[in-house]
Protein backbone atom coordinates (compact mmCIF):
# COMPACT_ATOMS: atom_id res chain seq x y z
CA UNK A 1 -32.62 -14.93 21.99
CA UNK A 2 -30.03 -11.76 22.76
CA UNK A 3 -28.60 -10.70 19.97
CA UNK A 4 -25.68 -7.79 21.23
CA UNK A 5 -21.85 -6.78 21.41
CA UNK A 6 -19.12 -9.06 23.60
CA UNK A 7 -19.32 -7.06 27.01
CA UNK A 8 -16.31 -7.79 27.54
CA UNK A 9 -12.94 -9.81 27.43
CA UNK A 10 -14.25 -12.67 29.43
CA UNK A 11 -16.60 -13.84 27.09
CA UNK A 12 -13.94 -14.25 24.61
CA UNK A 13 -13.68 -17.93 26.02
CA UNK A 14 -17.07 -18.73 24.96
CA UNK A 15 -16.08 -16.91 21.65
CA UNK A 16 -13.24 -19.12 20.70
CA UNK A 17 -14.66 -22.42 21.91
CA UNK A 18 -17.21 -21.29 19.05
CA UNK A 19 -14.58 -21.08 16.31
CA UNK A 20 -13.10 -24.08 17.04
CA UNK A 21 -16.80 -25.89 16.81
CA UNK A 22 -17.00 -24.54 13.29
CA UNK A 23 -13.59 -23.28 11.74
CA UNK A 24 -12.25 -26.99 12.19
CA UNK A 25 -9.71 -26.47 8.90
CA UNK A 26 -8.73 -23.11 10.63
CA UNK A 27 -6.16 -23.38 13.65
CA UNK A 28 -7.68 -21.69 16.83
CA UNK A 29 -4.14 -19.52 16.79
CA UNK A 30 -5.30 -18.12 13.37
CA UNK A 31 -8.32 -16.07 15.13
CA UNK A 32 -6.60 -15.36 18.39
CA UNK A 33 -3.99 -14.10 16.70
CA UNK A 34 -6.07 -11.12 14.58
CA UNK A 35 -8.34 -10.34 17.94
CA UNK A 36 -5.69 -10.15 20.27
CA UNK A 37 -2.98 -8.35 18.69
CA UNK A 38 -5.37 -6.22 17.04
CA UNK A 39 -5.09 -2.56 18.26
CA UNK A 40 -8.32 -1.12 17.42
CA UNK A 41 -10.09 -4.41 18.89
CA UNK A 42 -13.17 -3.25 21.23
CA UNK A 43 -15.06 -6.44 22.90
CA UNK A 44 -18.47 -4.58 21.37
CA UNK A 45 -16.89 -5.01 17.87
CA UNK A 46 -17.88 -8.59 17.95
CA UNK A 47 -21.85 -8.81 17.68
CA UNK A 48 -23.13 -12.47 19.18
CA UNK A 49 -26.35 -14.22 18.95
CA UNK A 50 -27.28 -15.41 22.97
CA UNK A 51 -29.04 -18.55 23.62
CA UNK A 52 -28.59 -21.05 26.41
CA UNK A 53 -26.47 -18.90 27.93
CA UNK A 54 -23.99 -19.30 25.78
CA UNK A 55 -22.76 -17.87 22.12
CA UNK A 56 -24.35 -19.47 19.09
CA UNK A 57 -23.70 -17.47 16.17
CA UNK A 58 -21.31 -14.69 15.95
CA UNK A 59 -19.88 -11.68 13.55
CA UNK A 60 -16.83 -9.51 14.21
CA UNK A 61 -16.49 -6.23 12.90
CA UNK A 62 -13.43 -5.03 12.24
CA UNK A 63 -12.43 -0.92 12.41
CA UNK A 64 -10.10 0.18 8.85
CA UNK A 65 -9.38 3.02 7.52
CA UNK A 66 -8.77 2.89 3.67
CA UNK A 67 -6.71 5.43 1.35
CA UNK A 68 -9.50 6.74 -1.30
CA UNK A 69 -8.57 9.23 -4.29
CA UNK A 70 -6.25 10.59 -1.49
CA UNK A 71 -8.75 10.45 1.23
CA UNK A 72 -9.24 8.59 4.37
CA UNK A 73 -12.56 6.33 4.62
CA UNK A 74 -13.65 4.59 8.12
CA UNK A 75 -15.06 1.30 7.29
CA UNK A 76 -16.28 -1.96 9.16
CA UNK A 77 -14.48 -4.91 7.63
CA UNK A 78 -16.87 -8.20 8.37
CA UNK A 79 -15.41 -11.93 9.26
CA UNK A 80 -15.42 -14.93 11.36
CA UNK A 81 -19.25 -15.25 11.25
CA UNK A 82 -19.78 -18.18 12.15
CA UNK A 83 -23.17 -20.15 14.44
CA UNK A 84 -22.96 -23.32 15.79
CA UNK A 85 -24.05 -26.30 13.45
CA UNK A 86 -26.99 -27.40 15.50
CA UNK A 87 -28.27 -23.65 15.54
CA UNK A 88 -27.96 -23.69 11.59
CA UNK A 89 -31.08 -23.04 9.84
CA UNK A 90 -32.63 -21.09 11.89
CA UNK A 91 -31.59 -17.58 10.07
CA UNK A 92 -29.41 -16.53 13.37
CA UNK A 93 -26.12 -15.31 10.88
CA UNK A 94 -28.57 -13.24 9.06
CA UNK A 95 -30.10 -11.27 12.56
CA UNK A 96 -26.72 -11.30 13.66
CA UNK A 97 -25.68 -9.31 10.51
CA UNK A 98 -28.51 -7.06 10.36
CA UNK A 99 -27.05 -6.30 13.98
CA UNK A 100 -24.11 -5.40 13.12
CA UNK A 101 -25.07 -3.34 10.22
CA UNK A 102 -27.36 -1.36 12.45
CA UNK A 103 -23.97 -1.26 14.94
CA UNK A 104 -21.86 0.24 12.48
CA UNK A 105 -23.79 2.84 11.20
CA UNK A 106 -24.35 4.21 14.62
CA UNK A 107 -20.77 4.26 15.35
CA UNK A 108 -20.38 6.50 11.99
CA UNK A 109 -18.90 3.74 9.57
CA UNK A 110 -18.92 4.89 6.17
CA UNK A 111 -19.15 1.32 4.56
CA UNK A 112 -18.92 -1.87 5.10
CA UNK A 113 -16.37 -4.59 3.72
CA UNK A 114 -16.42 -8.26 3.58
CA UNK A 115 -14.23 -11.51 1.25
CA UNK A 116 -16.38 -13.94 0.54
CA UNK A 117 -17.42 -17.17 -1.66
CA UNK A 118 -21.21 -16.57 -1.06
CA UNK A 119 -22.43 -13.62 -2.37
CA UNK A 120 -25.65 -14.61 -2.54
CA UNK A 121 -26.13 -14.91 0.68
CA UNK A 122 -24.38 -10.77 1.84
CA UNK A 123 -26.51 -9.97 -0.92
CA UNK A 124 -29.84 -10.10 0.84
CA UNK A 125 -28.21 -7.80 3.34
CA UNK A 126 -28.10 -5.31 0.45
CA UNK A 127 -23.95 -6.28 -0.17
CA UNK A 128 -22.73 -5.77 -3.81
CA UNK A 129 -19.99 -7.52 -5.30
CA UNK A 130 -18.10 -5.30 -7.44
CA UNK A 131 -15.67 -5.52 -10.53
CA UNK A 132 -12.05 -6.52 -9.00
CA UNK A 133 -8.98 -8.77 -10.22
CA UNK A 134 -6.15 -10.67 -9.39
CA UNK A 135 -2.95 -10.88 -11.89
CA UNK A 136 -0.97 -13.33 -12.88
CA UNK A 137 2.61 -12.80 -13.77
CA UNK A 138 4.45 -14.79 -16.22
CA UNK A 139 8.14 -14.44 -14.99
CA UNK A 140 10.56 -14.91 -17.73
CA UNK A 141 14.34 -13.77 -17.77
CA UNK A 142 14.85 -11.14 -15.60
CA UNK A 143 18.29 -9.55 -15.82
CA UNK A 144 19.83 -9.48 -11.80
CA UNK A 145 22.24 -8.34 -9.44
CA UNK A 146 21.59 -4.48 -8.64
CA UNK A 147 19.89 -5.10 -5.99
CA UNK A 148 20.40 -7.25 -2.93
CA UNK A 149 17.79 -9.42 -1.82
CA UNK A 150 17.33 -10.85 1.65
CA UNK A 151 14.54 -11.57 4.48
CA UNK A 152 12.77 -8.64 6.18
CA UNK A 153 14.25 -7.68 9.42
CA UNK A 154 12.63 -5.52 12.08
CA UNK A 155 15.59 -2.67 11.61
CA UNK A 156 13.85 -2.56 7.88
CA UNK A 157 10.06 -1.74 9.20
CA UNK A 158 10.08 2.44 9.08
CA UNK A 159 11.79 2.44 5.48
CA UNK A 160 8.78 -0.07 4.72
CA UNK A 161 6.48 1.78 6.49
CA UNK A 162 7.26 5.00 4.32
CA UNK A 163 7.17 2.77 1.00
CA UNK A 164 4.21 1.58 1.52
CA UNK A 165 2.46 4.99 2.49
CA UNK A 166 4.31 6.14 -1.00
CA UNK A 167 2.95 3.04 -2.90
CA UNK A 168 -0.37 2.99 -2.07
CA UNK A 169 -1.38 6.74 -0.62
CA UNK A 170 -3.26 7.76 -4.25
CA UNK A 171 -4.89 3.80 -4.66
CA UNK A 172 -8.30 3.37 -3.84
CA UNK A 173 -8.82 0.51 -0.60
CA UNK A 174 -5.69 -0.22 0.53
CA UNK A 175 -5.43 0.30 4.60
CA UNK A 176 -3.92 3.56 6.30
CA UNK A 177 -1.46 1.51 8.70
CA UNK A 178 -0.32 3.36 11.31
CA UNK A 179 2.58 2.06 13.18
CA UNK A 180 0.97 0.04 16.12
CA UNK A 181 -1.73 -1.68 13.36
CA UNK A 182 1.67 -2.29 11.23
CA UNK A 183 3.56 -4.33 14.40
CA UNK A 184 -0.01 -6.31 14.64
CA UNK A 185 -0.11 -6.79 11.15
CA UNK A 186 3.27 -8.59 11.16
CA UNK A 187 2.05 -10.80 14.05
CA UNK A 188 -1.05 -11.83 11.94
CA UNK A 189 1.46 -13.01 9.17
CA UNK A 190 0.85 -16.64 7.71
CA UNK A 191 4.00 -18.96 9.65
CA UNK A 192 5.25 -19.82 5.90
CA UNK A 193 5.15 -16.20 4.47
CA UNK A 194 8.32 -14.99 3.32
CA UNK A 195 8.43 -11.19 3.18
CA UNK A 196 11.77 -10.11 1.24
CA UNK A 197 13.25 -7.04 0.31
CA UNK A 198 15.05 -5.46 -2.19
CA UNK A 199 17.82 -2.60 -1.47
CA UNK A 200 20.52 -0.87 -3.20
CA UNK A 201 21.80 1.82 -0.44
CA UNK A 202 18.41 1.58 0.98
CA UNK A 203 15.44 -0.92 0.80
CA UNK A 204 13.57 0.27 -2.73
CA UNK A 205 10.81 -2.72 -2.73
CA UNK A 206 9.79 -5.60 -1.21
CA UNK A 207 7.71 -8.25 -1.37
CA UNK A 208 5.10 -10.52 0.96
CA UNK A 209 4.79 -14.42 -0.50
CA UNK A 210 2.94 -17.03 1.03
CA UNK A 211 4.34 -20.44 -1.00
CA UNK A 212 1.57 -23.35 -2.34
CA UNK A 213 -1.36 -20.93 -1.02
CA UNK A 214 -4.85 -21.36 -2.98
CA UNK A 215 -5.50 -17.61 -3.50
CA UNK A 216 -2.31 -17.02 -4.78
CA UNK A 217 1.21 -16.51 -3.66
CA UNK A 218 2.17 -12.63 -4.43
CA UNK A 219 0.31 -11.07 -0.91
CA UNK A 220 1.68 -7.72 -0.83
CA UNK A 221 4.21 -5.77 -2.44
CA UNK A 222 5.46 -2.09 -3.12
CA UNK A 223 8.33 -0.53 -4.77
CA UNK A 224 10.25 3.20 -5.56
CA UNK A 225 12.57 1.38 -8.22
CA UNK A 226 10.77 -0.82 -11.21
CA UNK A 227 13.83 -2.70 -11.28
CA UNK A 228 13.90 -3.52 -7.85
CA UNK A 229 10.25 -4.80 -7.94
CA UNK A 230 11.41 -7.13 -11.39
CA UNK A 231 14.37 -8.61 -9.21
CA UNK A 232 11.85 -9.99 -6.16
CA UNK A 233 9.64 -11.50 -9.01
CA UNK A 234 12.80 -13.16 -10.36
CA UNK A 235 13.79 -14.28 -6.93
CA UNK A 236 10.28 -15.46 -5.76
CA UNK A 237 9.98 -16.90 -8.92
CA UNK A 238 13.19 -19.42 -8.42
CA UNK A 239 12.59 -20.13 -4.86
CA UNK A 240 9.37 -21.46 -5.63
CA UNK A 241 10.27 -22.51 -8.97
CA UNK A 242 7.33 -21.79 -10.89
CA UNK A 243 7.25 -19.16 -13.63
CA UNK A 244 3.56 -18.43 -13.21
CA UNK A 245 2.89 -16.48 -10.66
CA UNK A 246 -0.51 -15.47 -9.00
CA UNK A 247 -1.23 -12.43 -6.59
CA UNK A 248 -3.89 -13.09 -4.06
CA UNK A 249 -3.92 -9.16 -3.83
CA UNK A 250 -6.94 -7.89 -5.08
CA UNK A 251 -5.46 -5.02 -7.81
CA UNK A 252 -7.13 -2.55 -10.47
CA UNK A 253 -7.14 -3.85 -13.95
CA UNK A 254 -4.67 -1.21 -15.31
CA UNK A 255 -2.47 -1.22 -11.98
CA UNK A 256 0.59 -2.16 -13.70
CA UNK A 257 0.39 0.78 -15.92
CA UNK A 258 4.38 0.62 -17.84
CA UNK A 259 5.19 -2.23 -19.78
CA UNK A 260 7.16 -4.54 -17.73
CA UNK A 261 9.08 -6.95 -18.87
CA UNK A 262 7.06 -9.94 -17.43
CA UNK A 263 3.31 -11.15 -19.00
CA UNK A 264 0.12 -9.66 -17.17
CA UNK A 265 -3.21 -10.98 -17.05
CA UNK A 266 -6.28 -10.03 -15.26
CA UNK A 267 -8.57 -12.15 -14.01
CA UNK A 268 -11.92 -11.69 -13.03
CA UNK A 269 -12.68 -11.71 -8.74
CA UNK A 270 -15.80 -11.78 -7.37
CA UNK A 271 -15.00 -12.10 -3.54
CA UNK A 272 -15.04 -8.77 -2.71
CA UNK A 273 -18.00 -7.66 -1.16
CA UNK A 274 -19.63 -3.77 -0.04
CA UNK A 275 -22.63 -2.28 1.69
CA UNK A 276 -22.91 1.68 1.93
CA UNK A 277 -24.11 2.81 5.10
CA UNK A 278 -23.80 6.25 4.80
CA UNK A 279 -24.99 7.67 1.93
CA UNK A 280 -22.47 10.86 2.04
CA UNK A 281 -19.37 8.52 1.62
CA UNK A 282 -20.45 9.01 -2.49
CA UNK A 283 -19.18 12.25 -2.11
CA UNK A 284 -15.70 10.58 -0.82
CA UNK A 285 -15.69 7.95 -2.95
CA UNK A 286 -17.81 8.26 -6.08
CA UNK A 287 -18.37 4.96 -7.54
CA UNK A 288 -16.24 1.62 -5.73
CA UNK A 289 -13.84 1.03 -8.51
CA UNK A 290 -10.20 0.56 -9.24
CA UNK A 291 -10.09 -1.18 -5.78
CA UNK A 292 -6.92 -2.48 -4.18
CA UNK A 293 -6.23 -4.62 -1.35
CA UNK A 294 -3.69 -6.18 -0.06
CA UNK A 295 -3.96 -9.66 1.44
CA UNK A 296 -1.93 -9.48 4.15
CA UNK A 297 -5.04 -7.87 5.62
CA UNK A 298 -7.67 -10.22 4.90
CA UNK A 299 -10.03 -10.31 7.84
C-alpha cells in the first residue's frame, strides 16, 4: 500500500474512473468540472491510497484563502474522499486523511476545512464541528420597481466582483476570489442556478439561486442597497413561488443585523467541519465563530 500525491495529470483517468465507482448520484461532469477549471489545482493536491496498481481511496485538498476579521487565512478545504467499495473497511479513508493532514501542514496551511454529514467520523482526525446556521426567510409583500432585475451577464462580473469584495471583506470565512478563481467559480455553477441582479444606474445586489435544491435555494448573495437586496427576495420568491425561503449559505446568527422587512430564523448547522494545523493561526483568528460561507463554493 502507497499512500501519496497524484504525480501528475495522467493519473487523473484512474482518478475519475474512481468517482464514478462511488459518486453514482453525482454526474462525472460535477468533479471534472471543480478539478479542471480550478486555478490553484496542483496534481499533488489530491492524496491517493495505491494498491493493485491502481487508485483505491482518494482525498483532494483544495487551496482557499478566507477573509478573517479583515485578514487573509490559507486553508486546505477537504472533499471527494472517496475508496472503492470492495476496499471499504479496511480504514484506507482514514490513512489517506492522516496523509493529507500531514501534507498540508508542510505546505504551511493554517487550517483545514471540510462539509460534511459525518462528523463522527473527521472527528477522530481531531475535526470540530462548530456553531453555524442557515436562515430562512419568510418573504411577504415587498414593495417593487426601483430596481431592475434581470440574469447575470458576463459585462456585469467586475461590478460583482467589487460587491462582493465590499460585502464580505470584514466577514469571517468567506473566500478571497481573485479574478481567475471567480471565472472558475462561474464554470462550477449548478446547470439550474439562476444568478440575478439588481441595478438602478449600476448593479447594487444580486443574487445566486439554485431552485428545488435540498440545502436550500438562496446560494450566494451581496448587496450596497437594502432595497435592492428586498427586491431579488421578492423576485426569487415569485419565480419559485414559495414564500419560505431557505439559504444553503452557511451565515452568522446576527448577520442580518437591521430589521428587514421579511421574517428571519436561524437554524442550527452542524456540517461545517475544522482542524487547526498551525497553532499560530489563533493569533489570526481567535476563536472560529461568526463563520460565513457561501455555497457557491462548496468543495
Amino acid at each position: 500500500m502507497e499512500i501519496r500525491g497524484l504525480k501528475s495529470k495522467e493519473e487523473l483517468t484512474d482518478l475519475f474512473g474512481l468517482y464514478e465507482k462511488v459518486f453514482k448520484k453525482t454526474p462525472l461532469s460535477y468533479f471534472k468540472n471543480r478539478l479542471l477549471n480550478d486555478p490553484y489545482f496542483v496534481p499533488q493536491d489530491v492524496r491517493v491510497a495505491i494498491e493493485d496498481n491502481r487508485i483505491v481511496s482518494t482525498i483532494t485538498v483544495y487551496r482557499r484563502k478566507m477573509y478573517w476579521r479583515g485578514k487573509e487565512v490559507t486553508f486546505g478545504g477537504i472533499g471527494n474522499v472517496a475508496t472503492l467499495p470492495e476496499y471499504g473497511g479496511r480504514g484506507l479513508s482514514t490513512g489517506v486523511m492522516n496523509n493529507a493532514i500531514a501534507y498540508m501542514k508542510q505546505n504551511g496551511f493554517l487550517l483545514s476545512i471540510l462539509y460534511t454529514g459525518i462528523n463522527r467520523f473527521y472527528e477522530r482526525a481531531g475535526f470540530i464541528t462548530p456553531q453555524a446556521w442557515q436562515a430562512r426567510l419568510t418573504i411577504t409583500e415587498i414593495a417593487s420597481g426601483q430596481f431592475k432585475i434581470r440574469e447575470f451577464e458576463q459585462s456585469d462580473l467586475n461590478a460583482v466582483q467589487e460587491l462582493y469584495l465590499r460585502f464580505n471583506k470584514k466577514s469571517n470565512g468567506p473566500l478571497i476570489r481573485e479574478p481567475e478563481y471567480w471565472r472558475a467559480n462561474l464554470l462550477f455553477a449548478e446547470k439550474n442556478e439562476r444568478f440575478l441582479v439588481a441595478e438602478k444606474d449600476k448593479v447594487q445586489a444580486y443574487i445566486r439561486v439554485v431552485p428545488e435544491n435540498t440545502k436550500g435555494e438562496v446560494w450566494e448573495f451581496a448587496y450596497d442597497d437594502e432595497n435592492a437586496f428586498l427586491e431579488l427576495l421578492s423576485f426569487v420568491s415569485n419565480f419559485l413561488d414559495k414564500k419560505e425561503l431557505t439559504t444553503a449559505a452557511i451565515l452568522p446568527r446576527d448577520f442580518f443585523q437591521k430589521d428587514l422587512p421579511v421574517k428571519i430564523e436561524y437554524e442550527p448547522s452542524d456540517i461545517t467541519m475544522y482542524l487547526v494545523l498551525n497553532p499560530e493561526v489563533k493569533k489570526i483568528i481567535g476563536e472560529f465563530e461568526n463563520y460565513c460561507f457561501w455555497w457557491t463554493d462548496n468543495f
